[in-house]
C-alpha atoms as a PDB file:
ATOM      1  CA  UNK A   1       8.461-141.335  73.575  1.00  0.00           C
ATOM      2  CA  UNK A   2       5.713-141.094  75.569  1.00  0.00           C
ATOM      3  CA  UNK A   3       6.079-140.180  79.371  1.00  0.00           C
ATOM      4  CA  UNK A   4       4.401-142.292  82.412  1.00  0.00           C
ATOM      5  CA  UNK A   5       3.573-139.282  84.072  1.00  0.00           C
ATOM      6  CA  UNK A   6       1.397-141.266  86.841  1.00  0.00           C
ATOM      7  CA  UNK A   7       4.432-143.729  87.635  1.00  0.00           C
ATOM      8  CA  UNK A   8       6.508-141.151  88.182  1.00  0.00           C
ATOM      9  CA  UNK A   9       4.487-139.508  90.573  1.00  0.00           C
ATOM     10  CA  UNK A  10       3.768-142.095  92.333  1.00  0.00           C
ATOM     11  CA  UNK A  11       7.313-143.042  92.891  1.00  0.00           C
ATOM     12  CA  UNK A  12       8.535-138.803  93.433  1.00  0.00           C
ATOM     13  CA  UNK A  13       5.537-138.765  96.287  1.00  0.00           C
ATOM     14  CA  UNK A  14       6.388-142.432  97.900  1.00  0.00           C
ATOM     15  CA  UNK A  15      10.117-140.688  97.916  1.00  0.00           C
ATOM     16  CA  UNK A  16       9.080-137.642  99.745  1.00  0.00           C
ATOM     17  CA  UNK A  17       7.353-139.740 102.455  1.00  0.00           C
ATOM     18  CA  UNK A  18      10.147-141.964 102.840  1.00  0.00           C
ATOM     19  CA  UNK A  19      12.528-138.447 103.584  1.00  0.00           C
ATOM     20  CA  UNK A  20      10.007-136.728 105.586  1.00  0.00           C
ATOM     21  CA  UNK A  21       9.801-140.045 107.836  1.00  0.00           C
ATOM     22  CA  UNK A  22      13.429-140.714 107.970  1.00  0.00           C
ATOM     23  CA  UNK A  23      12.748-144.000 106.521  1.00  0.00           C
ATOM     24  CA  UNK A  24      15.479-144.615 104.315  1.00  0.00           C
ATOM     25  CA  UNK A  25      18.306-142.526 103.292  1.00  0.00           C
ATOM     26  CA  UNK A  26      17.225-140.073  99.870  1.00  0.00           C
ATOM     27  CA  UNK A  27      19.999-140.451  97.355  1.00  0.00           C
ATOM     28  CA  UNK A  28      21.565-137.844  95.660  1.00  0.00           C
ATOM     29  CA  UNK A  29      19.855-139.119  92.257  1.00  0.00           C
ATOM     30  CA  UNK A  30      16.507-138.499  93.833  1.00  0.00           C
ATOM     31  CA  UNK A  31      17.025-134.988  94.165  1.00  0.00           C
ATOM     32  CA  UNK A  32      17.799-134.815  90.367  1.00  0.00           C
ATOM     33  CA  UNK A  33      14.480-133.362  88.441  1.00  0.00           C
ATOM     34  CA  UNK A  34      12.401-134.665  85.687  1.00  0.00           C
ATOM     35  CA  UNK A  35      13.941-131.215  83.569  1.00  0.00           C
ATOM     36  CA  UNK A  36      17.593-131.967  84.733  1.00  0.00           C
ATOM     37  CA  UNK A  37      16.906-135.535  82.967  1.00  0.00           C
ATOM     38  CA  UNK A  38      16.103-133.853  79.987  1.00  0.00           C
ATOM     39  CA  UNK A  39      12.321-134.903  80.280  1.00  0.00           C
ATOM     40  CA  UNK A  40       9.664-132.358  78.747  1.00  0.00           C
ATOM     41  CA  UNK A  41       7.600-129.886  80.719  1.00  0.00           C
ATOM     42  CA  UNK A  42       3.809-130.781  81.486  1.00  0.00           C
ATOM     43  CA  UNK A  43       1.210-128.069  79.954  1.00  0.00           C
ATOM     44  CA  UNK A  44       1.247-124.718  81.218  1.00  0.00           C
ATOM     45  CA  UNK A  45      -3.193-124.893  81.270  1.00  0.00           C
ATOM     46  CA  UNK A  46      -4.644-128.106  81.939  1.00  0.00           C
ATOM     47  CA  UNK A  47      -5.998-129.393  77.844  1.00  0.00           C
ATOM     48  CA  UNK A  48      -9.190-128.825  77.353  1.00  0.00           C
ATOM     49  CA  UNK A  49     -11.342-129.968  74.595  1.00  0.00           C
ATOM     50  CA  UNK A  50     -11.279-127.357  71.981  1.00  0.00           C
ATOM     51  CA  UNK A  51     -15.322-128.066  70.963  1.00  0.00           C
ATOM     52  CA  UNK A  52     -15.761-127.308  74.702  1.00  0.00           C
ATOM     53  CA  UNK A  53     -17.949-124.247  75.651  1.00  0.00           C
ATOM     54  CA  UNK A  54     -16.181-120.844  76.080  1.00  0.00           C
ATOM     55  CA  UNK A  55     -17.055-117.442  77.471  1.00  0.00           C
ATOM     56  CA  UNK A  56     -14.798-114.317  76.569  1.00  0.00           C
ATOM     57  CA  UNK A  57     -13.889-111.970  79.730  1.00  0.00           C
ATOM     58  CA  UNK A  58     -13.293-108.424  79.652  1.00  0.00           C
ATOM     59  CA  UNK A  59      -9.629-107.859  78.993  1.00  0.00           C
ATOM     60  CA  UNK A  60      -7.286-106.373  81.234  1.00  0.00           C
ATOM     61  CA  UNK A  61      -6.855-103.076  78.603  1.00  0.00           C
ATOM     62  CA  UNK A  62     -10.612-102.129  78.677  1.00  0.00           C
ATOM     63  CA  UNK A  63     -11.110-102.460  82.512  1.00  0.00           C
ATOM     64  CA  UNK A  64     -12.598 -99.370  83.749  1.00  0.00           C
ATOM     65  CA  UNK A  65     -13.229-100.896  87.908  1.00  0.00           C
ATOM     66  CA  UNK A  66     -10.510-100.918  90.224  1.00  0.00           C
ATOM     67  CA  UNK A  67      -8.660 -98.195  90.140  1.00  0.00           C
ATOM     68  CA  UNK A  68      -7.998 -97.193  94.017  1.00  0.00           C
ATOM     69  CA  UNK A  69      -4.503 -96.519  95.827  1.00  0.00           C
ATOM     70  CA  UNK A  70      -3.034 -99.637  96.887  1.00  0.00           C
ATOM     71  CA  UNK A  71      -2.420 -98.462 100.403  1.00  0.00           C
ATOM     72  CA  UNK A  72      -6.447 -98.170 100.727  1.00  0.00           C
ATOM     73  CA  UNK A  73      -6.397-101.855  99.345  1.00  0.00           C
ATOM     74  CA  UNK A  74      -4.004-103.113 101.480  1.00  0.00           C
ATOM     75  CA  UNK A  75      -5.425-101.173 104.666  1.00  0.00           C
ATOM     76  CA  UNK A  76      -9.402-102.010 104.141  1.00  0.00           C
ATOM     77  CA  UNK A  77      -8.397-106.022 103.345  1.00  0.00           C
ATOM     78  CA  UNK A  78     -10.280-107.946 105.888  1.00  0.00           C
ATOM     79  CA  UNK A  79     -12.162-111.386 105.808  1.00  0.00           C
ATOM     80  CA  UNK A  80     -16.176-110.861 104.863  1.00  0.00           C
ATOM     81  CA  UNK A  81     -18.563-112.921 105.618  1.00  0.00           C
ATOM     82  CA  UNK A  82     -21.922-110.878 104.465  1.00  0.00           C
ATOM     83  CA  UNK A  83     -22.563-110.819 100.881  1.00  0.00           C
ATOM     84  CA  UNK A  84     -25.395-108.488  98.861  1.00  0.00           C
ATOM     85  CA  UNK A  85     -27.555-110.426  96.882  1.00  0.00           C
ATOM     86  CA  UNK A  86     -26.240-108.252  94.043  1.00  0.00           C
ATOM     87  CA  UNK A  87     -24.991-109.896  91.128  1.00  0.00           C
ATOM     88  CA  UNK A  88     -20.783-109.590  89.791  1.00  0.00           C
ATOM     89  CA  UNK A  89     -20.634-108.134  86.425  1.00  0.00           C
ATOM     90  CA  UNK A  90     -19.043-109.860  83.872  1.00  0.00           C
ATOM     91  CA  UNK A  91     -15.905-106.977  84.023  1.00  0.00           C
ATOM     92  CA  UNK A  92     -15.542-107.499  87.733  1.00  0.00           C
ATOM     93  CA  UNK A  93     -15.139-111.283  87.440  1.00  0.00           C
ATOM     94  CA  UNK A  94     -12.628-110.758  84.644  1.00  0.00           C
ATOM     95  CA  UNK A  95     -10.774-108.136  86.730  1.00  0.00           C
ATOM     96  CA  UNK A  96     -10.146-111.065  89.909  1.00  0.00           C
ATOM     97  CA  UNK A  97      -9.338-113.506  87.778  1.00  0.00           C
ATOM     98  CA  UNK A  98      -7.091-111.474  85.942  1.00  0.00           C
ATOM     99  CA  UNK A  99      -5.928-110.309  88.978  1.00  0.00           C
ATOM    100  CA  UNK A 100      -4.962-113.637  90.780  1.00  0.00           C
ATOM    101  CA  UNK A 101      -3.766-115.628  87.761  1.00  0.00           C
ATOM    102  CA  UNK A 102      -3.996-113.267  85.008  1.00  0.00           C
ATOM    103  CA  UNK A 103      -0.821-114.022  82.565  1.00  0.00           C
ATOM    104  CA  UNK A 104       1.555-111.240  81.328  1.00  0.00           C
ATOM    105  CA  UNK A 105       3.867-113.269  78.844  1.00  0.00           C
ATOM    106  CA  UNK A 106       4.502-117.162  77.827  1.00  0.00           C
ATOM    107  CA  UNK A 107       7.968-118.177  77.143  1.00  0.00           C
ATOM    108  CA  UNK A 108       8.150-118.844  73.835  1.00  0.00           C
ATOM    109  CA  UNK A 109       9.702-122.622  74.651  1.00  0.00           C
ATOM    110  CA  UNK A 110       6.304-122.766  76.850  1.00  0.00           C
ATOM    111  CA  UNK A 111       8.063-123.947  80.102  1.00  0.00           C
ATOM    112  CA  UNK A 112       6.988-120.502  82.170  1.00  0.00           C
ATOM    113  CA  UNK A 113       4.046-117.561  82.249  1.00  0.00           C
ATOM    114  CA  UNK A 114       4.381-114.410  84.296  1.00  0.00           C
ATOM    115  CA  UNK A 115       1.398-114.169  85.871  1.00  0.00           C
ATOM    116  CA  UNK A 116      -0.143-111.064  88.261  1.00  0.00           C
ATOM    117  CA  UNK A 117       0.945-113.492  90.930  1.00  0.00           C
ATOM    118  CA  UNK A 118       4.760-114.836  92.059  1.00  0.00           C
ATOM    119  CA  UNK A 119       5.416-118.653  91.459  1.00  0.00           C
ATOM    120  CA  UNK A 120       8.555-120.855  92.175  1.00  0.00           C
ATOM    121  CA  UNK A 121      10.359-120.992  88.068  1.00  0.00           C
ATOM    122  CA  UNK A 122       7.196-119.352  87.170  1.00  0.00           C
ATOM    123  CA  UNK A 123       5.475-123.085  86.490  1.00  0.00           C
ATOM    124  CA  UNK A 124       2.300-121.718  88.107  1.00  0.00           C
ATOM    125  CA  UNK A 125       0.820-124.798  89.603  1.00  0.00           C
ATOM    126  CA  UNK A 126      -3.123-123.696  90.611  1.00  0.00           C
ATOM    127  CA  UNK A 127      -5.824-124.235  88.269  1.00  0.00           C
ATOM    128  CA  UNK A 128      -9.080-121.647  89.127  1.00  0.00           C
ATOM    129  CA  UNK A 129     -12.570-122.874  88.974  1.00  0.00           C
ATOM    130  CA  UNK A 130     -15.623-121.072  89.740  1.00  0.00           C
ATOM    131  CA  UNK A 131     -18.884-121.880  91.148  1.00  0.00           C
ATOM    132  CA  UNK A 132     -21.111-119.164  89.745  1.00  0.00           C
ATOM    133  CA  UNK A 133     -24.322-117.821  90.986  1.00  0.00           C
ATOM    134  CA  UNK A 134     -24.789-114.331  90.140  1.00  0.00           C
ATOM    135  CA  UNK A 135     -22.461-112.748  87.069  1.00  0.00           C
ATOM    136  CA  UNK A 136     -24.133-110.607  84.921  1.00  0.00           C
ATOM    137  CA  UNK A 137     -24.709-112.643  81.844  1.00  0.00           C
ATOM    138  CA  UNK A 138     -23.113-116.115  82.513  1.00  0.00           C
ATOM    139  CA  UNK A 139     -25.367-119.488  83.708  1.00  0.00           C
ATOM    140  CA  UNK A 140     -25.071-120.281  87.395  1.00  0.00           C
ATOM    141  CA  UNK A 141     -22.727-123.354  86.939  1.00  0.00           C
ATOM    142  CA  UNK A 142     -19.201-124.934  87.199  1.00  0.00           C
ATOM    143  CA  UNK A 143     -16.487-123.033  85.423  1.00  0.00           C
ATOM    144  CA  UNK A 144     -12.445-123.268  84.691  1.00  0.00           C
ATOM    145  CA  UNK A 145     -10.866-120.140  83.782  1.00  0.00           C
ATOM    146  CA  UNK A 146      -8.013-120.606  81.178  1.00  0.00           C
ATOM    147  CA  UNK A 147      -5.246-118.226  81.849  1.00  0.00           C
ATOM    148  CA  UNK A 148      -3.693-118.534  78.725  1.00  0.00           C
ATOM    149  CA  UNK A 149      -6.658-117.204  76.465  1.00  0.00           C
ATOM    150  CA  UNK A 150      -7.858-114.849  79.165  1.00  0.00           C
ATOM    151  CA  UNK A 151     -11.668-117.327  78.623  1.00  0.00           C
ATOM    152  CA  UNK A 152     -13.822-119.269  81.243  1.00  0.00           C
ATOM    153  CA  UNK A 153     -14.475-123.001  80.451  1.00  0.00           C
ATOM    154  CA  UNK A 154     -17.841-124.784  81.278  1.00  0.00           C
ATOM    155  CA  UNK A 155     -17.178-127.873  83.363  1.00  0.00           C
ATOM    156  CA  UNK A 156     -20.725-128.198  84.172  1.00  0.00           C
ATOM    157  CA  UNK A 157     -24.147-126.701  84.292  1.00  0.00           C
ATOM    158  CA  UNK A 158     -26.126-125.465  87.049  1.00  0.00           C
ATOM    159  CA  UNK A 159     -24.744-126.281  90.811  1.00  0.00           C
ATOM    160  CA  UNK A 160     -26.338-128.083  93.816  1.00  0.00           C
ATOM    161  CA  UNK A 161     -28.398-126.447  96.213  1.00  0.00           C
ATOM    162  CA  UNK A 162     -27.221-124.843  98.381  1.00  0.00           C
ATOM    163  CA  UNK A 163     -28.544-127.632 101.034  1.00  0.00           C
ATOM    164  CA  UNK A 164     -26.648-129.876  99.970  1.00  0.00           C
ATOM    165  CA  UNK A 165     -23.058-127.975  99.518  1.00  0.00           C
ATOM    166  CA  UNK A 166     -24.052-127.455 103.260  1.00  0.00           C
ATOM    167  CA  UNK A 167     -24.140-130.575 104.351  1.00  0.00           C
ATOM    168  CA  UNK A 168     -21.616-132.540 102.271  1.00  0.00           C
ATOM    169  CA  UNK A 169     -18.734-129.721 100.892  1.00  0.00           C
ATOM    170  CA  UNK A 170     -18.323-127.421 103.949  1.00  0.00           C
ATOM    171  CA  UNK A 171     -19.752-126.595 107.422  1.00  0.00           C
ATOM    172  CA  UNK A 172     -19.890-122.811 106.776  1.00  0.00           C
ATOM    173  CA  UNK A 173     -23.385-121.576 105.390  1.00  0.00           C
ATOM    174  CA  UNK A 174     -21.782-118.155 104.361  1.00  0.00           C
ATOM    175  CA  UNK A 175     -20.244-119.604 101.747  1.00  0.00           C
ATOM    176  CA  UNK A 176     -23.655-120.251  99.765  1.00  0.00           C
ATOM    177  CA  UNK A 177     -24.621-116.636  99.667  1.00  0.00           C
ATOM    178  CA  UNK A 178     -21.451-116.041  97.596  1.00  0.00           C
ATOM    179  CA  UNK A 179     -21.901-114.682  93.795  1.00  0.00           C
ATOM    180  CA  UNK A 180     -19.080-116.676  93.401  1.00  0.00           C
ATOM    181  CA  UNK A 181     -16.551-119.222  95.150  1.00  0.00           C
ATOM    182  CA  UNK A 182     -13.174-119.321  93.588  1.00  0.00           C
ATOM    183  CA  UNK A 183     -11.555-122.633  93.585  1.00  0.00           C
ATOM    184  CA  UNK A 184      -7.962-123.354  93.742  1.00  0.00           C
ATOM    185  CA  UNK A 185      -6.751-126.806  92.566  1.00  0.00           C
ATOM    186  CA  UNK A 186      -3.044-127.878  92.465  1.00  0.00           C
ATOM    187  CA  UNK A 187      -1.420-129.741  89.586  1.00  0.00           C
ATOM    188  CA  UNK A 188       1.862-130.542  91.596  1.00  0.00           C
ATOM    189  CA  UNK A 189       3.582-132.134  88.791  1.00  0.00           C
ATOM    190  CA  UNK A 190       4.156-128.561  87.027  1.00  0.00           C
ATOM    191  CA  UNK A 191       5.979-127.748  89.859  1.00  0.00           C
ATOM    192  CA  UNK A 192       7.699-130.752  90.154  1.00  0.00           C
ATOM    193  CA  UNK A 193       8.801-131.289  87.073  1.00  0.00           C
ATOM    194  CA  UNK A 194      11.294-128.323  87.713  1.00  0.00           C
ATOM    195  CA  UNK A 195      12.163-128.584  91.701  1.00  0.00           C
ATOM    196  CA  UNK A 196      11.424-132.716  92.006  1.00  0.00           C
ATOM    197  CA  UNK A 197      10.669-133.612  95.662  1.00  0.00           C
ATOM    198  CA  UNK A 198      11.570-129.968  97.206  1.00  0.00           C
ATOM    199  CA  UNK A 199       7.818-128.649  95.251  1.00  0.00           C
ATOM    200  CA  UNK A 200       5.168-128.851  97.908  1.00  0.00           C
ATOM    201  CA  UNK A 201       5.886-125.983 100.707  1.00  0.00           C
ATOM    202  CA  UNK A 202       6.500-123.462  97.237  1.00  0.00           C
ATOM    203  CA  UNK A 203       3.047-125.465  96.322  1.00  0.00           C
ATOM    204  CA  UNK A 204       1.102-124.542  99.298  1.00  0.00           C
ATOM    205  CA  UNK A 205       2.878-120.964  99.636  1.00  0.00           C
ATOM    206  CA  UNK A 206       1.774-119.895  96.190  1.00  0.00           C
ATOM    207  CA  UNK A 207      -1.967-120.309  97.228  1.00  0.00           C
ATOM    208  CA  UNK A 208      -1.593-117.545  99.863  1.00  0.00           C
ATOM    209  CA  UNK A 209       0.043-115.691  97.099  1.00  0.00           C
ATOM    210  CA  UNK A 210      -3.439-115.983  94.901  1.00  0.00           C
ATOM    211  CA  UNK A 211      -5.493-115.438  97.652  1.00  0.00           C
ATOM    212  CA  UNK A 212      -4.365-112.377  98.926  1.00  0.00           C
ATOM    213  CA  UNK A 213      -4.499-110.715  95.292  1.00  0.00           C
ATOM    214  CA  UNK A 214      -8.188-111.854  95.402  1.00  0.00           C
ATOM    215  CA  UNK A 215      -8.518-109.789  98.895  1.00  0.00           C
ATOM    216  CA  UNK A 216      -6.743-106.748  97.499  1.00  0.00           C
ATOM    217  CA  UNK A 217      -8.767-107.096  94.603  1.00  0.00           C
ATOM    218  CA  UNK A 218     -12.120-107.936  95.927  1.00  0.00           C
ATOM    219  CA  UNK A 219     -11.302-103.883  97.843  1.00  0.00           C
ATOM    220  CA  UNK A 220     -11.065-102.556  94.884  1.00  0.00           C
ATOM    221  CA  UNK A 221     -14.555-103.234  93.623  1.00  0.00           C
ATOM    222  CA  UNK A 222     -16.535-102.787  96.511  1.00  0.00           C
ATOM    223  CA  UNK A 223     -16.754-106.745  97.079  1.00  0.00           C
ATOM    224  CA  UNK A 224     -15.252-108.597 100.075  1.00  0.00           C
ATOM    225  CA  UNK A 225     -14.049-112.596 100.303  1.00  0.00           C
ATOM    226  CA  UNK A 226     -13.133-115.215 102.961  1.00  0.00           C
ATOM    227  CA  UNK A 227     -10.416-117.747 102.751  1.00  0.00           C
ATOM    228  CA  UNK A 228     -11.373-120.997 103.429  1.00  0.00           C
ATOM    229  CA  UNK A 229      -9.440-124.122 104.056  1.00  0.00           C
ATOM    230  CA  UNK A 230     -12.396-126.138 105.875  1.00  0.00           C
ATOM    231  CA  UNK A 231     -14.215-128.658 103.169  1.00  0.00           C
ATOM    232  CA  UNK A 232     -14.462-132.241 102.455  1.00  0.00           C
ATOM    233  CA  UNK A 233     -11.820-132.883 100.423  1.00  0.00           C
ATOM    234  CA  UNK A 234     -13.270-135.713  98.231  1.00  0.00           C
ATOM    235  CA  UNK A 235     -16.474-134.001  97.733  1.00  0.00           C
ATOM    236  CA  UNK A 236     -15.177-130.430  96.452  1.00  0.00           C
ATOM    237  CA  UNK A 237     -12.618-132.405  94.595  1.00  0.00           C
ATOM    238  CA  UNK A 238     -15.457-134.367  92.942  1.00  0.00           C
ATOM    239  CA  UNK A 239     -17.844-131.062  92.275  1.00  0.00           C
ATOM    240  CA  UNK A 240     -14.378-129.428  90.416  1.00  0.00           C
ATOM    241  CA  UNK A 241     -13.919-133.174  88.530  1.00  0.00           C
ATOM    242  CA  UNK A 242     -10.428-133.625  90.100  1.00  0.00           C
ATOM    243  CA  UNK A 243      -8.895-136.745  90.631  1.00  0.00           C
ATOM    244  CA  UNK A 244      -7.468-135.852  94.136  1.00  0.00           C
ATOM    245  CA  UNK A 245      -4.105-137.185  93.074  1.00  0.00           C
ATOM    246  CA  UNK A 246      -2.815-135.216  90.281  1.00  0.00           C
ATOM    247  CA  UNK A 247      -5.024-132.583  90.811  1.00  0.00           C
ATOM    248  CA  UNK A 248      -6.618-131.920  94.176  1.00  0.00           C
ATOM    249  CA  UNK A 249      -8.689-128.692  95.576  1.00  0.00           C
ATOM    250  CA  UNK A 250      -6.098-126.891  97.994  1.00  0.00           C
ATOM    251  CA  UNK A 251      -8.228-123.439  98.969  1.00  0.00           C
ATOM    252  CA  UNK A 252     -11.147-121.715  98.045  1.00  0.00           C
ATOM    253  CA  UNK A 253     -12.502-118.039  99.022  1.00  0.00           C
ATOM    254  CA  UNK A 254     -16.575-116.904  98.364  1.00  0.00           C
ATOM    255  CA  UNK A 255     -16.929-113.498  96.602  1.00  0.00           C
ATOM    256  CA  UNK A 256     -19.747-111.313  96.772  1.00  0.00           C
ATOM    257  CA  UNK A 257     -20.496-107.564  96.602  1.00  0.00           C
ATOM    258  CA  UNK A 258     -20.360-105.624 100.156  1.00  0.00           C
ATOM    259  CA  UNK A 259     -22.560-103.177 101.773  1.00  0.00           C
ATOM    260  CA  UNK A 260     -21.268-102.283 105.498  1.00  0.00           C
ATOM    261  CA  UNK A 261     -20.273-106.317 106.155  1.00  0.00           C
ATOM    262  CA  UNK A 262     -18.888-107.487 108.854  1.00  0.00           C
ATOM    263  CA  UNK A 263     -15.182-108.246 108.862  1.00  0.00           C
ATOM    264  CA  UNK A 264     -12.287-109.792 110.935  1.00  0.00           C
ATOM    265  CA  UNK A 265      -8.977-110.679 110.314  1.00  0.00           C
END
């Protein structure tokens, strides 16, 4: 049988309003989940076509970077804004994406990962991409990294200048000096598939969960990051090739290597 996935969204979202206006009463039924009503789990990765483009990262048993105390992690973490012009390596990119949504086992039903970071049921809503400058041996382009096989996906090739992400994407000029800008997208219906109209403050929590591994992370490797939360939503959306409706951009934080750069909270 094969699931309207769009309808229902459509009708779980036009429910939620309806509550959080006071519109109309919400039923008891409407609080019932798509996996109470037997219905089957969305993907755990987003599908990707398998002649697509892949890059192999570093895996997490062969990292030799990042090994400092965690109290110096959590007591240097601080928002940077001045970036080196010195390039990630290919091991340091693997080690923040492994850290912020690196996966440490798949149910063997393939309803739930455990992942380096803490999600509601373990559904794991955020999709990563990457807009990539400088990494040691990878094009400057778009990129999706697949969790699952631990691999970066090319969504497209080369990025636009830096102008231009200026002017149309985000006010903040920093951003552009970045080796790379991590991406977070939401795919609410993993989420609420399991926890129906209840999903979106776990939803939004769970990106501060990601972010701050990429913080604690970023210390380890003597490079710094900025959460940001200021873009235009239909433009990043478009550079990532979301749909803004079941899959939207949510947050996104600029890496770069760190000299003695400026910092604040």
């Amino acid at each position: 049988m094969r699931v309207d996935y769009k309808r229902m969204l459509r009708q779980r979202r036009q429910l939620l309003k309806a509550y959080s206006d006071q519109e109309e009463p919400v039923s008891g039924e409407a609080w019932r989940s798509d996996q109470q009503k037997g219905i089957p789990p969305p993907p755990l990765e987003k599908p990707h076509d398998k002649q697509a483009k892949l890059i192999d990262l570093v895996a997490a048993a062969k990292f030799t970077i990042g090994q400092i105390p965690l109290r110096t992690a959590i007591a240097n973490r601080a928002s940077r804004r001045e970036f080196a012009r010195d390039p990630l390596t290919l091991e340091e990119l693997s080690f923040l994406l492994w850290a912020t949504q690196g996966v440490r086992k798949i149910d063997r039903h393939k309803v739930w990962t455990r992942r380096a970071v803490p999600s509601g049921g373990a559904r794991q809503p955020y999709e990563t991409y990457l807009l990539i400058r400088r990494v040691l041996g990878v094009k400057p382009g778009i990129y999706r990294y697949l969790p699952l096989e631990h691999k970066i996906l090319v969504v497209a090739e080369g990025i636009p200048p830096d102008s231009e992400l200026n002017d149309k994407a985000w006010p903040q000029e920093f951003i552009t000096k970045a080796a790379v800008v991590f991406v977070w997208a939401a795919v609410p219906y993993r989420s609420e598939w399991r926890y129906g109209i209840i999903s979106y403050k776990d939803i939004l929590i769970e990106a501060g969960h990601i972010c701050q591994n990429l913080y604690l992370a970023c210390e380890a490797i003597g490079a710094g990051t900025c959460a940001i939360a200021s873009y235009d939503q239909e433009v990043v959306d478009a550079l990532i090739g979301v749909d803004g409706e079941d899959e939207m951009t949510v947050y996104l934080s600029p890496v770069g290597k760190v000299t003695e750069a400026a910092s604040d909270e």
